[in-house]
Protein backbone atom coordinates (compact mmCIF):
# COMPACT_ATOMS: atom_id res chain seq x y z
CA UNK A 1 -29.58 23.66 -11.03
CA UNK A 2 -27.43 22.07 -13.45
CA UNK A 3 -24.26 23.75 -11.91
CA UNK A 4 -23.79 22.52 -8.24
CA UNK A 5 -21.60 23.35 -5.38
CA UNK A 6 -20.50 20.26 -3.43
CA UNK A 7 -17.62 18.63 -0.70
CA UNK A 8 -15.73 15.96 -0.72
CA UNK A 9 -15.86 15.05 3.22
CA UNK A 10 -11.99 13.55 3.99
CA UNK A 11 -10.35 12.45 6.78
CA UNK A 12 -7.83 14.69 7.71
CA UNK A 13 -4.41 14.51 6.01
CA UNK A 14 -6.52 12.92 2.92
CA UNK A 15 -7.30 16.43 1.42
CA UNK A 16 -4.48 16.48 -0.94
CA UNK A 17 -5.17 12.87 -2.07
CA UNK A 18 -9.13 13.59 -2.99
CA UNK A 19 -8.25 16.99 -4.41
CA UNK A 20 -6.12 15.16 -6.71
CA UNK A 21 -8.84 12.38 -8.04
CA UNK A 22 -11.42 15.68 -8.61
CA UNK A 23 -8.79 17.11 -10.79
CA UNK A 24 -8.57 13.79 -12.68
CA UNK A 25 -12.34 13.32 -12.74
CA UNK A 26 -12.21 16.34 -14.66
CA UNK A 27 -13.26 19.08 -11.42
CA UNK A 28 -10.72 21.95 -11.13
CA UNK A 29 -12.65 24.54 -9.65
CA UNK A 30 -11.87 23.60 -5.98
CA UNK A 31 -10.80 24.84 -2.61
CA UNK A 32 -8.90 22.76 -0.25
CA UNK A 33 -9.31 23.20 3.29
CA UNK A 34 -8.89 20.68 6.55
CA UNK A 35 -11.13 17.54 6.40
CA UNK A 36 -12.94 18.86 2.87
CA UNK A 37 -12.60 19.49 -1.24
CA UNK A 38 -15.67 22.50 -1.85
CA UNK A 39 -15.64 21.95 -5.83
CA UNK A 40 -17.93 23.49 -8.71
CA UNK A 41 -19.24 21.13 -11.47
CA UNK A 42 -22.65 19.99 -13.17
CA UNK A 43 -25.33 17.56 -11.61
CA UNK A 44 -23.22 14.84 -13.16
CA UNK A 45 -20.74 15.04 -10.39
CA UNK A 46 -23.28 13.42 -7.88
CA UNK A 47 -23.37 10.08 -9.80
CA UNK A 48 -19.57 10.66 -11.11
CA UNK A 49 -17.61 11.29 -7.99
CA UNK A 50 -19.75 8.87 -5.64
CA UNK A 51 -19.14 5.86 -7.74
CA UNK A 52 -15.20 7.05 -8.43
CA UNK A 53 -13.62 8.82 -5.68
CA UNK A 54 -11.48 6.21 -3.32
CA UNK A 55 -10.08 8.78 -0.36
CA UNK A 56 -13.06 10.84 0.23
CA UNK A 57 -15.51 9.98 3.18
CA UNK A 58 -18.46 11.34 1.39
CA UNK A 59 -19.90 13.93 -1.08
CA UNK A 60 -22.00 16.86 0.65
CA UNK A 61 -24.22 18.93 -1.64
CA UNK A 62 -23.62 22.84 -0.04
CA UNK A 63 -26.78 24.80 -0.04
CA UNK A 64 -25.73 27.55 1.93
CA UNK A 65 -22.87 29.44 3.71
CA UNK A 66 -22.77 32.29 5.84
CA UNK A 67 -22.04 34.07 9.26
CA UNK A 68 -24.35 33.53 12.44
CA UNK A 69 -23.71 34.29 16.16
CA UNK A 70 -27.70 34.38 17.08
CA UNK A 71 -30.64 32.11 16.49
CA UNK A 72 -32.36 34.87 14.68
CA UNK A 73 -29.43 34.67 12.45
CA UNK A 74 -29.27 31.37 11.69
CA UNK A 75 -33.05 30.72 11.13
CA UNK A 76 -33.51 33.82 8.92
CA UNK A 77 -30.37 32.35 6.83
CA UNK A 78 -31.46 29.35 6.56
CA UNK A 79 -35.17 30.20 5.65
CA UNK A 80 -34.29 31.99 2.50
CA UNK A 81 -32.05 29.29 1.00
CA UNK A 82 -33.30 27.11 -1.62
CA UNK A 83 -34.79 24.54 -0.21
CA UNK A 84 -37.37 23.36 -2.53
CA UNK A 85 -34.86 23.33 -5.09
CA UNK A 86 -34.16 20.30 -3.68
CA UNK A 87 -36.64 18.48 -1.19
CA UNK A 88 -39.74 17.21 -2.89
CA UNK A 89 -43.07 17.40 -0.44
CA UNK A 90 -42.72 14.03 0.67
CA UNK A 91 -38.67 14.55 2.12
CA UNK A 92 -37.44 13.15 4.58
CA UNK A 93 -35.03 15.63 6.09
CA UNK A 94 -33.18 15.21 9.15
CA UNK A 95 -30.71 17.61 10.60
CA UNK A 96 -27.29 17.16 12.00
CA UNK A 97 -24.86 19.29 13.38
CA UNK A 98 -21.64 20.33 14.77
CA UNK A 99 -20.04 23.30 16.35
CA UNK A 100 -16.67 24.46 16.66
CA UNK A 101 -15.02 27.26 18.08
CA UNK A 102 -18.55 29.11 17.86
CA UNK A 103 -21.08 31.43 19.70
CA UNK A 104 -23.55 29.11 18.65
CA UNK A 105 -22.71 25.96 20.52
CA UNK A 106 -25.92 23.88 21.38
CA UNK A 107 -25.73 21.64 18.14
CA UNK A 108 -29.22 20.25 19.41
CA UNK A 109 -30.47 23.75 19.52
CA UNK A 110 -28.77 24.51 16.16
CA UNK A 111 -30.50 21.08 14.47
CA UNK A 112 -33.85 22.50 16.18
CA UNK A 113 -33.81 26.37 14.61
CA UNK A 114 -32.70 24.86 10.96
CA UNK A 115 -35.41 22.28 10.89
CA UNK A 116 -38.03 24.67 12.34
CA UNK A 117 -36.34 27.10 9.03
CA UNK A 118 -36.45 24.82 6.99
CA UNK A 119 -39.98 23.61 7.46
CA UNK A 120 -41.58 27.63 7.38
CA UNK A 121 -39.43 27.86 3.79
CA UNK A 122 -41.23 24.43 2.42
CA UNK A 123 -44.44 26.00 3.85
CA UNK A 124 -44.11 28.56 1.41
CA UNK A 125 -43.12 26.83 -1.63
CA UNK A 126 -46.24 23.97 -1.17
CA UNK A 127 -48.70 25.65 0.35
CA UNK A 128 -49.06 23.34 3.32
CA UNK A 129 -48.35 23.56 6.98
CA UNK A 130 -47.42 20.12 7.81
CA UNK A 131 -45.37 17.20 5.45
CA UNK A 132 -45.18 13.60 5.89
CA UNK A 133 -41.74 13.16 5.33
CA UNK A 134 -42.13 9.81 3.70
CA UNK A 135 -40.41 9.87 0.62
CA UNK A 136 -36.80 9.67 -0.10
CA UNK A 137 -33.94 10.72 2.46
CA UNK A 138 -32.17 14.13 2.33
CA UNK A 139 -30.10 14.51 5.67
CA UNK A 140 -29.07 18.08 6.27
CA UNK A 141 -26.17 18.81 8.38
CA UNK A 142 -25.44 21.99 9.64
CA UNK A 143 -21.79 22.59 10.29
CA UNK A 144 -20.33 25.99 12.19
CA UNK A 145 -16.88 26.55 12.38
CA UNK A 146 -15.79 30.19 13.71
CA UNK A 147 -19.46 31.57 13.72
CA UNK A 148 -19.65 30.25 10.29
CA UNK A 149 -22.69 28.28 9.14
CA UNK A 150 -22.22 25.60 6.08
CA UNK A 151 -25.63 23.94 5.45
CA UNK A 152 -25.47 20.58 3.06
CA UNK A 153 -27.23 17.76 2.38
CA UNK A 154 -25.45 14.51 2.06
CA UNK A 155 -25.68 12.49 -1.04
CA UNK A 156 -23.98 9.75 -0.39
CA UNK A 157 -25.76 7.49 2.37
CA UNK A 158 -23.65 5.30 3.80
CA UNK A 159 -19.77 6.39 3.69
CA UNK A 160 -17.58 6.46 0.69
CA UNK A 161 -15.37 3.90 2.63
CA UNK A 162 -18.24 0.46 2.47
CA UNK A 163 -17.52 -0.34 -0.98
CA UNK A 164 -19.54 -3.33 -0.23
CA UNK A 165 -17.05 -5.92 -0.86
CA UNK A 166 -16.09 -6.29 3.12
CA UNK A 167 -18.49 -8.98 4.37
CA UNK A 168 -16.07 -9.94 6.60
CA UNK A 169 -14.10 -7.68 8.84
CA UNK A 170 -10.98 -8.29 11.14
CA UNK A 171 -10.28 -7.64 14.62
CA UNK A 172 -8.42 -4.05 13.63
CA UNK A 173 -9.80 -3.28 10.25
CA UNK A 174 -8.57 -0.69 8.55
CA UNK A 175 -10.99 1.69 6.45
CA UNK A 176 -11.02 1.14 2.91
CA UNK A 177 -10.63 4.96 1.87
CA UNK A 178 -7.36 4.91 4.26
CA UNK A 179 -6.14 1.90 2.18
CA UNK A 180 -6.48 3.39 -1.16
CA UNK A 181 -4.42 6.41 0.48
CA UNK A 182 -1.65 4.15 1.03
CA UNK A 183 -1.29 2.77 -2.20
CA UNK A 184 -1.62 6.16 -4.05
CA UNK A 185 0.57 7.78 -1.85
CA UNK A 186 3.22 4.52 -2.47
CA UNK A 187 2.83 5.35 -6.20
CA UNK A 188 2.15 2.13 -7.11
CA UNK A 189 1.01 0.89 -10.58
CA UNK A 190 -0.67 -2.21 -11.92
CA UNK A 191 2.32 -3.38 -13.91
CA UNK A 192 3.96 -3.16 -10.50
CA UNK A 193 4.40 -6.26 -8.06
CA UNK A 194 2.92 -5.33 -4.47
CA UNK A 195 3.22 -7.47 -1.24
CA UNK A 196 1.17 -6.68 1.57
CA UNK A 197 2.66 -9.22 4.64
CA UNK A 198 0.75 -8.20 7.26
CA UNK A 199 -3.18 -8.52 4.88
CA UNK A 200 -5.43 -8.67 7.55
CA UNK A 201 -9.14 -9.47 5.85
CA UNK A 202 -6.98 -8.14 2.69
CA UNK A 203 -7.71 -4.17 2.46
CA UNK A 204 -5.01 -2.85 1.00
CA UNK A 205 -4.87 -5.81 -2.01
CA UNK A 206 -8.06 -5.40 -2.75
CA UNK A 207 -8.08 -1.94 -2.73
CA UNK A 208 -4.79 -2.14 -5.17
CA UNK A 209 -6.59 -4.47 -7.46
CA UNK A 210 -9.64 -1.70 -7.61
CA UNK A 211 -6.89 0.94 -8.77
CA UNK A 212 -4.87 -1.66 -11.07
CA UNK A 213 -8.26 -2.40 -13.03
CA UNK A 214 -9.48 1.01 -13.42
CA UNK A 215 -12.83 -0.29 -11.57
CA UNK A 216 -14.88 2.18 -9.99
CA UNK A 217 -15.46 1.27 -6.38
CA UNK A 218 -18.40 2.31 -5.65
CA UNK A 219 -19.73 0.19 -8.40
CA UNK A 220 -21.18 -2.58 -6.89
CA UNK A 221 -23.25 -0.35 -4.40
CA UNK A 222 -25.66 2.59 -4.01
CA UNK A 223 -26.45 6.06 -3.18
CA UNK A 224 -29.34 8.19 -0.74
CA UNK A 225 -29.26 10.40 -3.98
CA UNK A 226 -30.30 7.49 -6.63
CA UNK A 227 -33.93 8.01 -5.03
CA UNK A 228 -33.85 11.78 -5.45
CA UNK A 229 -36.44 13.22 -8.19
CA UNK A 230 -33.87 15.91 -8.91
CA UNK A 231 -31.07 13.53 -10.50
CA UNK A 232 -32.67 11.41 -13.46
CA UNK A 233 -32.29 8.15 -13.39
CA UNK A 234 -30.61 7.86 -16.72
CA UNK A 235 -27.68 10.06 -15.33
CA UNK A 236 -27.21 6.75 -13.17
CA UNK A 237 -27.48 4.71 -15.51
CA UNK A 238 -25.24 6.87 -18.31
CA UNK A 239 -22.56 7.56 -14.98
CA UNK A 240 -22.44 3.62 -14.19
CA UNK A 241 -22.07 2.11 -17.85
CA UNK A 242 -19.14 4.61 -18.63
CA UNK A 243 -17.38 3.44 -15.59
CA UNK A 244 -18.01 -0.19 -16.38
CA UNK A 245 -16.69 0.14 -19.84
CA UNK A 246 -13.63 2.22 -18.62
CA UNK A 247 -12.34 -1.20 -16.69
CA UNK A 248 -9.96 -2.71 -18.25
CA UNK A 249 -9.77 -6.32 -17.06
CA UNK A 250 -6.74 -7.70 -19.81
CA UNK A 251 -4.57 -6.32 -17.33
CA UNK A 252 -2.46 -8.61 -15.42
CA UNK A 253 -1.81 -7.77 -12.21
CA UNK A 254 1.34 -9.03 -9.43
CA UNK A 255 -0.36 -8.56 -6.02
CA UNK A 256 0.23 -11.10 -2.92
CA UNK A 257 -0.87 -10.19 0.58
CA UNK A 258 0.24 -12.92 3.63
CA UNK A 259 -0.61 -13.42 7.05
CA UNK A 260 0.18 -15.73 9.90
CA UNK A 261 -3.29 -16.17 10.92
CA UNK A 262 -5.12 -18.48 8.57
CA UNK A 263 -8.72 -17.82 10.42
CA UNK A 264 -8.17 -14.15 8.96
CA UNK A 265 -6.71 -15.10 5.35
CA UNK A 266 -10.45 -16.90 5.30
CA UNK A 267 -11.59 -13.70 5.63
CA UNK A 268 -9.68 -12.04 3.36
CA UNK A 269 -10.26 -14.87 0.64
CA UNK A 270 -14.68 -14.21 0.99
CA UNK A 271 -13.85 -10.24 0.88
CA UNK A 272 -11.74 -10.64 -2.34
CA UNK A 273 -14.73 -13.11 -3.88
CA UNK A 274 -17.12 -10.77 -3.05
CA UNK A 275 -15.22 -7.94 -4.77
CA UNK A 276 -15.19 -10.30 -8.04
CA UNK A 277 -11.53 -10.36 -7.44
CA UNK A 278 -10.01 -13.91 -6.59
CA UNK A 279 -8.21 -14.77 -9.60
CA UNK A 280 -6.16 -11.37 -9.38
CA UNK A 281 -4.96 -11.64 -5.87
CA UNK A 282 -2.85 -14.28 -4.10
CA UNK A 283 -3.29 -14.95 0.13
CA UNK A 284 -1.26 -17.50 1.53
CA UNK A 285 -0.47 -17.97 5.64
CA UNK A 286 2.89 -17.36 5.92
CA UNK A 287 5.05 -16.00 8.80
CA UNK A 288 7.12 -12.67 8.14
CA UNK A 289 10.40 -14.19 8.20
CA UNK A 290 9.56 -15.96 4.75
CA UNK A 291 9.08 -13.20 3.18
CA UNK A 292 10.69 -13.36 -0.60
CA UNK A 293 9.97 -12.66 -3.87
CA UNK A 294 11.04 -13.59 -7.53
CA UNK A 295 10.56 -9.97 -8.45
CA UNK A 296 13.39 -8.27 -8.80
CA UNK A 297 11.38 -4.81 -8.18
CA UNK A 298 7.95 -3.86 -6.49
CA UNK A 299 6.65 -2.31 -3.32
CA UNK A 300 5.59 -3.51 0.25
CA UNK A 301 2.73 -2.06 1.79
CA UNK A 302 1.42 -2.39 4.87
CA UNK A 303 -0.33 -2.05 7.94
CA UNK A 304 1.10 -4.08 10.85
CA UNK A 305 -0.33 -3.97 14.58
CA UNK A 306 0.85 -0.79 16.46
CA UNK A 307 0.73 -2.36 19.59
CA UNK A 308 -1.87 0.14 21.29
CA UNK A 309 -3.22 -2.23 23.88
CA UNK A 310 -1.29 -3.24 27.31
CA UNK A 311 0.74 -6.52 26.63
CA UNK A 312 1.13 -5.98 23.08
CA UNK A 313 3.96 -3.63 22.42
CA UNK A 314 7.31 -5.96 23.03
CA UNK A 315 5.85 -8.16 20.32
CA UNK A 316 4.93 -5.29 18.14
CA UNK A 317 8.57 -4.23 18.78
CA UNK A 318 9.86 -7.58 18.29
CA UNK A 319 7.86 -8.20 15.04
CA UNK A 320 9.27 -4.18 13.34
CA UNK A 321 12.97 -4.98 14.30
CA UNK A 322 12.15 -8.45 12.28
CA UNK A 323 10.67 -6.32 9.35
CA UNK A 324 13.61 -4.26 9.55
CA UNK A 325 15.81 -7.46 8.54
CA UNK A 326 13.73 -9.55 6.44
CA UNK A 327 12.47 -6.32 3.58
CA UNK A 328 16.37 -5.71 4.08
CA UNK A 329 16.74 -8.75 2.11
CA UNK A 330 14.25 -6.92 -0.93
CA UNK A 331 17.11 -4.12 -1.41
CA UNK A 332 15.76 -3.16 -4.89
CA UNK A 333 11.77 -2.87 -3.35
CA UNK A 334 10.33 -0.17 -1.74
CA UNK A 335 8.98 0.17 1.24
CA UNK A 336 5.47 1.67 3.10
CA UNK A 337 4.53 1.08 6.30
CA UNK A 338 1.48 2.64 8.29
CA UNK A 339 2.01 2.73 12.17
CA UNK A 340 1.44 4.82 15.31
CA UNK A 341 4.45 4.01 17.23
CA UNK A 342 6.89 6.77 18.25
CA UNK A 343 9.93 4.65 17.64
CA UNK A 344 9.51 2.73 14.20
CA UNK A 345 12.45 4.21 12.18
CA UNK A 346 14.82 3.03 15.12
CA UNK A 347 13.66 -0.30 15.55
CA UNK A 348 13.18 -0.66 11.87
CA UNK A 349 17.14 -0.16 11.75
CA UNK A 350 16.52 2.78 8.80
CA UNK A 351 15.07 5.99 8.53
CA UNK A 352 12.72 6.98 6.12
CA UNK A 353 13.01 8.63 2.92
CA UNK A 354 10.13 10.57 3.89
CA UNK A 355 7.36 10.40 6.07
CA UNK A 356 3.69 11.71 6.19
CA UNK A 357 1.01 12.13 9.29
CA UNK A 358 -2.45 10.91 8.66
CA UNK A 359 -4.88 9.42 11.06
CA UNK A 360 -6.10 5.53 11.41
CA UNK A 361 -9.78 5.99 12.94
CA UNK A 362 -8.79 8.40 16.03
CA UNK A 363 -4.99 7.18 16.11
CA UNK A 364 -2.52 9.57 15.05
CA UNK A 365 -0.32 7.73 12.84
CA UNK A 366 3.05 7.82 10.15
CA UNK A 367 3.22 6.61 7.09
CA UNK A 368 6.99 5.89 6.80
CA UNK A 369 8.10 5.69 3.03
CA UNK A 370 11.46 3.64 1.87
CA UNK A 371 12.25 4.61 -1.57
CA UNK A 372 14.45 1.77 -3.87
CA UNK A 373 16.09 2.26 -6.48
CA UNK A 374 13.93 3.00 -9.74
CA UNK A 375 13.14 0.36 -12.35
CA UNK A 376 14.93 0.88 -15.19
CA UNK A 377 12.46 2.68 -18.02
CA UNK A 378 11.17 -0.31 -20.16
């Protein structure tokens, strides 16, 4: 059991992204596919890539793979996997599920057959015929794409994204694992100055800061698998004082976000406290139009309103053609912006050095990407 099999769950267009912070955690052995990483590494990976990884939704543990078009199928399947490798006696396992573009496609009658499988395979290993399922949480999902059945248990609990920091949330928040995105994909660095003018309950700072101090963010919260018998408890422990001392907090960091709306820089200012953050980031209320900077390099990035609801989109429109002029004034910065509408690049008065399709909640959105000139190498 020491060598594992397990999934980093992404959003989709986030793949790439999570791939890429396996690789650096030290996981090659992976397979990409739409919406998920499937990588090979030790039990250590639990504790390592649910405190570290900042894109990923969650981290699945795969028990099982293979190909069912009947009930019979899937409960025979599922009956001979390893189950008790796993669940203690006293498990609590509930099943989810989800079918695509499969024979089987009665997830509640899917859920029902791998419970009822999973239950006769337990009764085998403990010599019982009935459990309490009282003791700590293994939820089991049971996913079939193309008459393909992947069973997993998650180990994460709540998603990747609550890094528990966010007390506080805005009217449109945007999810923390989305935020981190941006910033990676802006290729920002701590020694770097970043301006986010649009901060919102502050997101995308804090989520900069995170990255600029080499802190792990799941650090300050925990995991459904911290109560499982099958991970030690010192692996915790080990997993969380390595990240702790891999911080490095001498690092001095340029990061501003502003806001017209002062009732949501409050916001922002209790989110940043209660990441441990507040002398590393700056919020001021500030319209767009004074947007400057000292800097003679850094990077904007940001996540204005898309103007989605009735009423909204002249302003929206009104506020990108100002954006448009005022970062015109920044000609050595670069440039990120996250939004949904069709016509950005046109109102923005530029088009984009390049431009990438991800997806804010169930909005189909661009990241546009305005590359300045390059520092010169110090």
């Amino acid at each position: 059991m020491e060598n594992v099999e397990l999934i980093a769950a992404t959003t989709f267009g986030l793949e790439a992204l999570a791939a890429d912070e396996l690789k650096e955690l030290g996981y090659p052995d992976q397979t990409v596919e739409d919406g998920k990483v499937t990588f090979r590494a030790d039990l250590e990976a639990i504790c390592r890539t649910n405190l570290w990884l900042r894109t990923a939704d969650r981290v699945r543990l795969k028990i099982g793979e293979f190909p069912a078009v009947t009930f019979d199928e899937l409960f025979e399947q599922t009956k001979v996997l390893p189950w008790s490798d796993w669940l203690p006696e006293n498990a609590r396992f509930p099943v989810e599920g989800k079918s695509v573009k499969s024979t089987l496609f009665s997830v509640p009658d899917c859920q029902a057959i791998v419970k009822k499988a999973i239950v006769e395979s337990l009764k085998g290993r403990y010599r019982r015929d009935w459990f309490s399922e009282d003791g700590p949480l293994y939820k089991i999902e049971v996913a079939i794409l193309k008459d393909i059945a992947t069973l997993t248990i998650d180990t994460t609990g709540p998603g990747l994204h609550k890094r528990g920091y966010r007390t506080l949330i805005g009217d449109a928040p945007l999810k923390e694992t989305l935020a981190a995105a941006m910033v990676m994909l802006a290729r920002w660095h701590h020694d770097i100055a970043l301006i986010d003018p649009c901060c919102g309950s502050g997101t995308i700072p804090i989520e900069a800061a995170l990255m600029g101090l080499n802190l792990a963010p799941g650090l300050n919260r925990t995991f459904v698998s911290e109560d499982w018998p099958n991970i030690p408890q010192t692996l915790w422990q080990k997993t969380r004082q390595t990240a702790r001392e891999e911080a490095n907090f001498q690092r001095e960091l340029f990061i501003i976000g502003t806001d017209i709306d002062p009732k949501v820089l409050r916001v922002a200012r209790q989110n940043v406290e209660a990441a441990g953050l507040s002398e590393l980031i700056h919020f001021q209320a500030s319209p767009l139009a004074n947007l400057s900077s000292s800097k003679k390099y850094g990077k904007i990035i940001c996540n204005p309103p898309y103007g989605e609801r009735m009423g909204e989109r002249k302003a929206v429109e009104a506020l990108y053609q100002e954006m448009g002029r005022v970062f015109s004034k920044l000609d050595t910065w670069s440039f990120y912006v996250l939004t949904s509408h069709p016509r950005f690049e046109e109102l923005f008065g530029r088009k984009a050095s390049k431009k990438r399709k991800l997806y804010n909640g169930n909005i189909k959105v661009d990241y546009y990407q305005f590359y300045g000139p390059r520092p010169p190498r110090r």
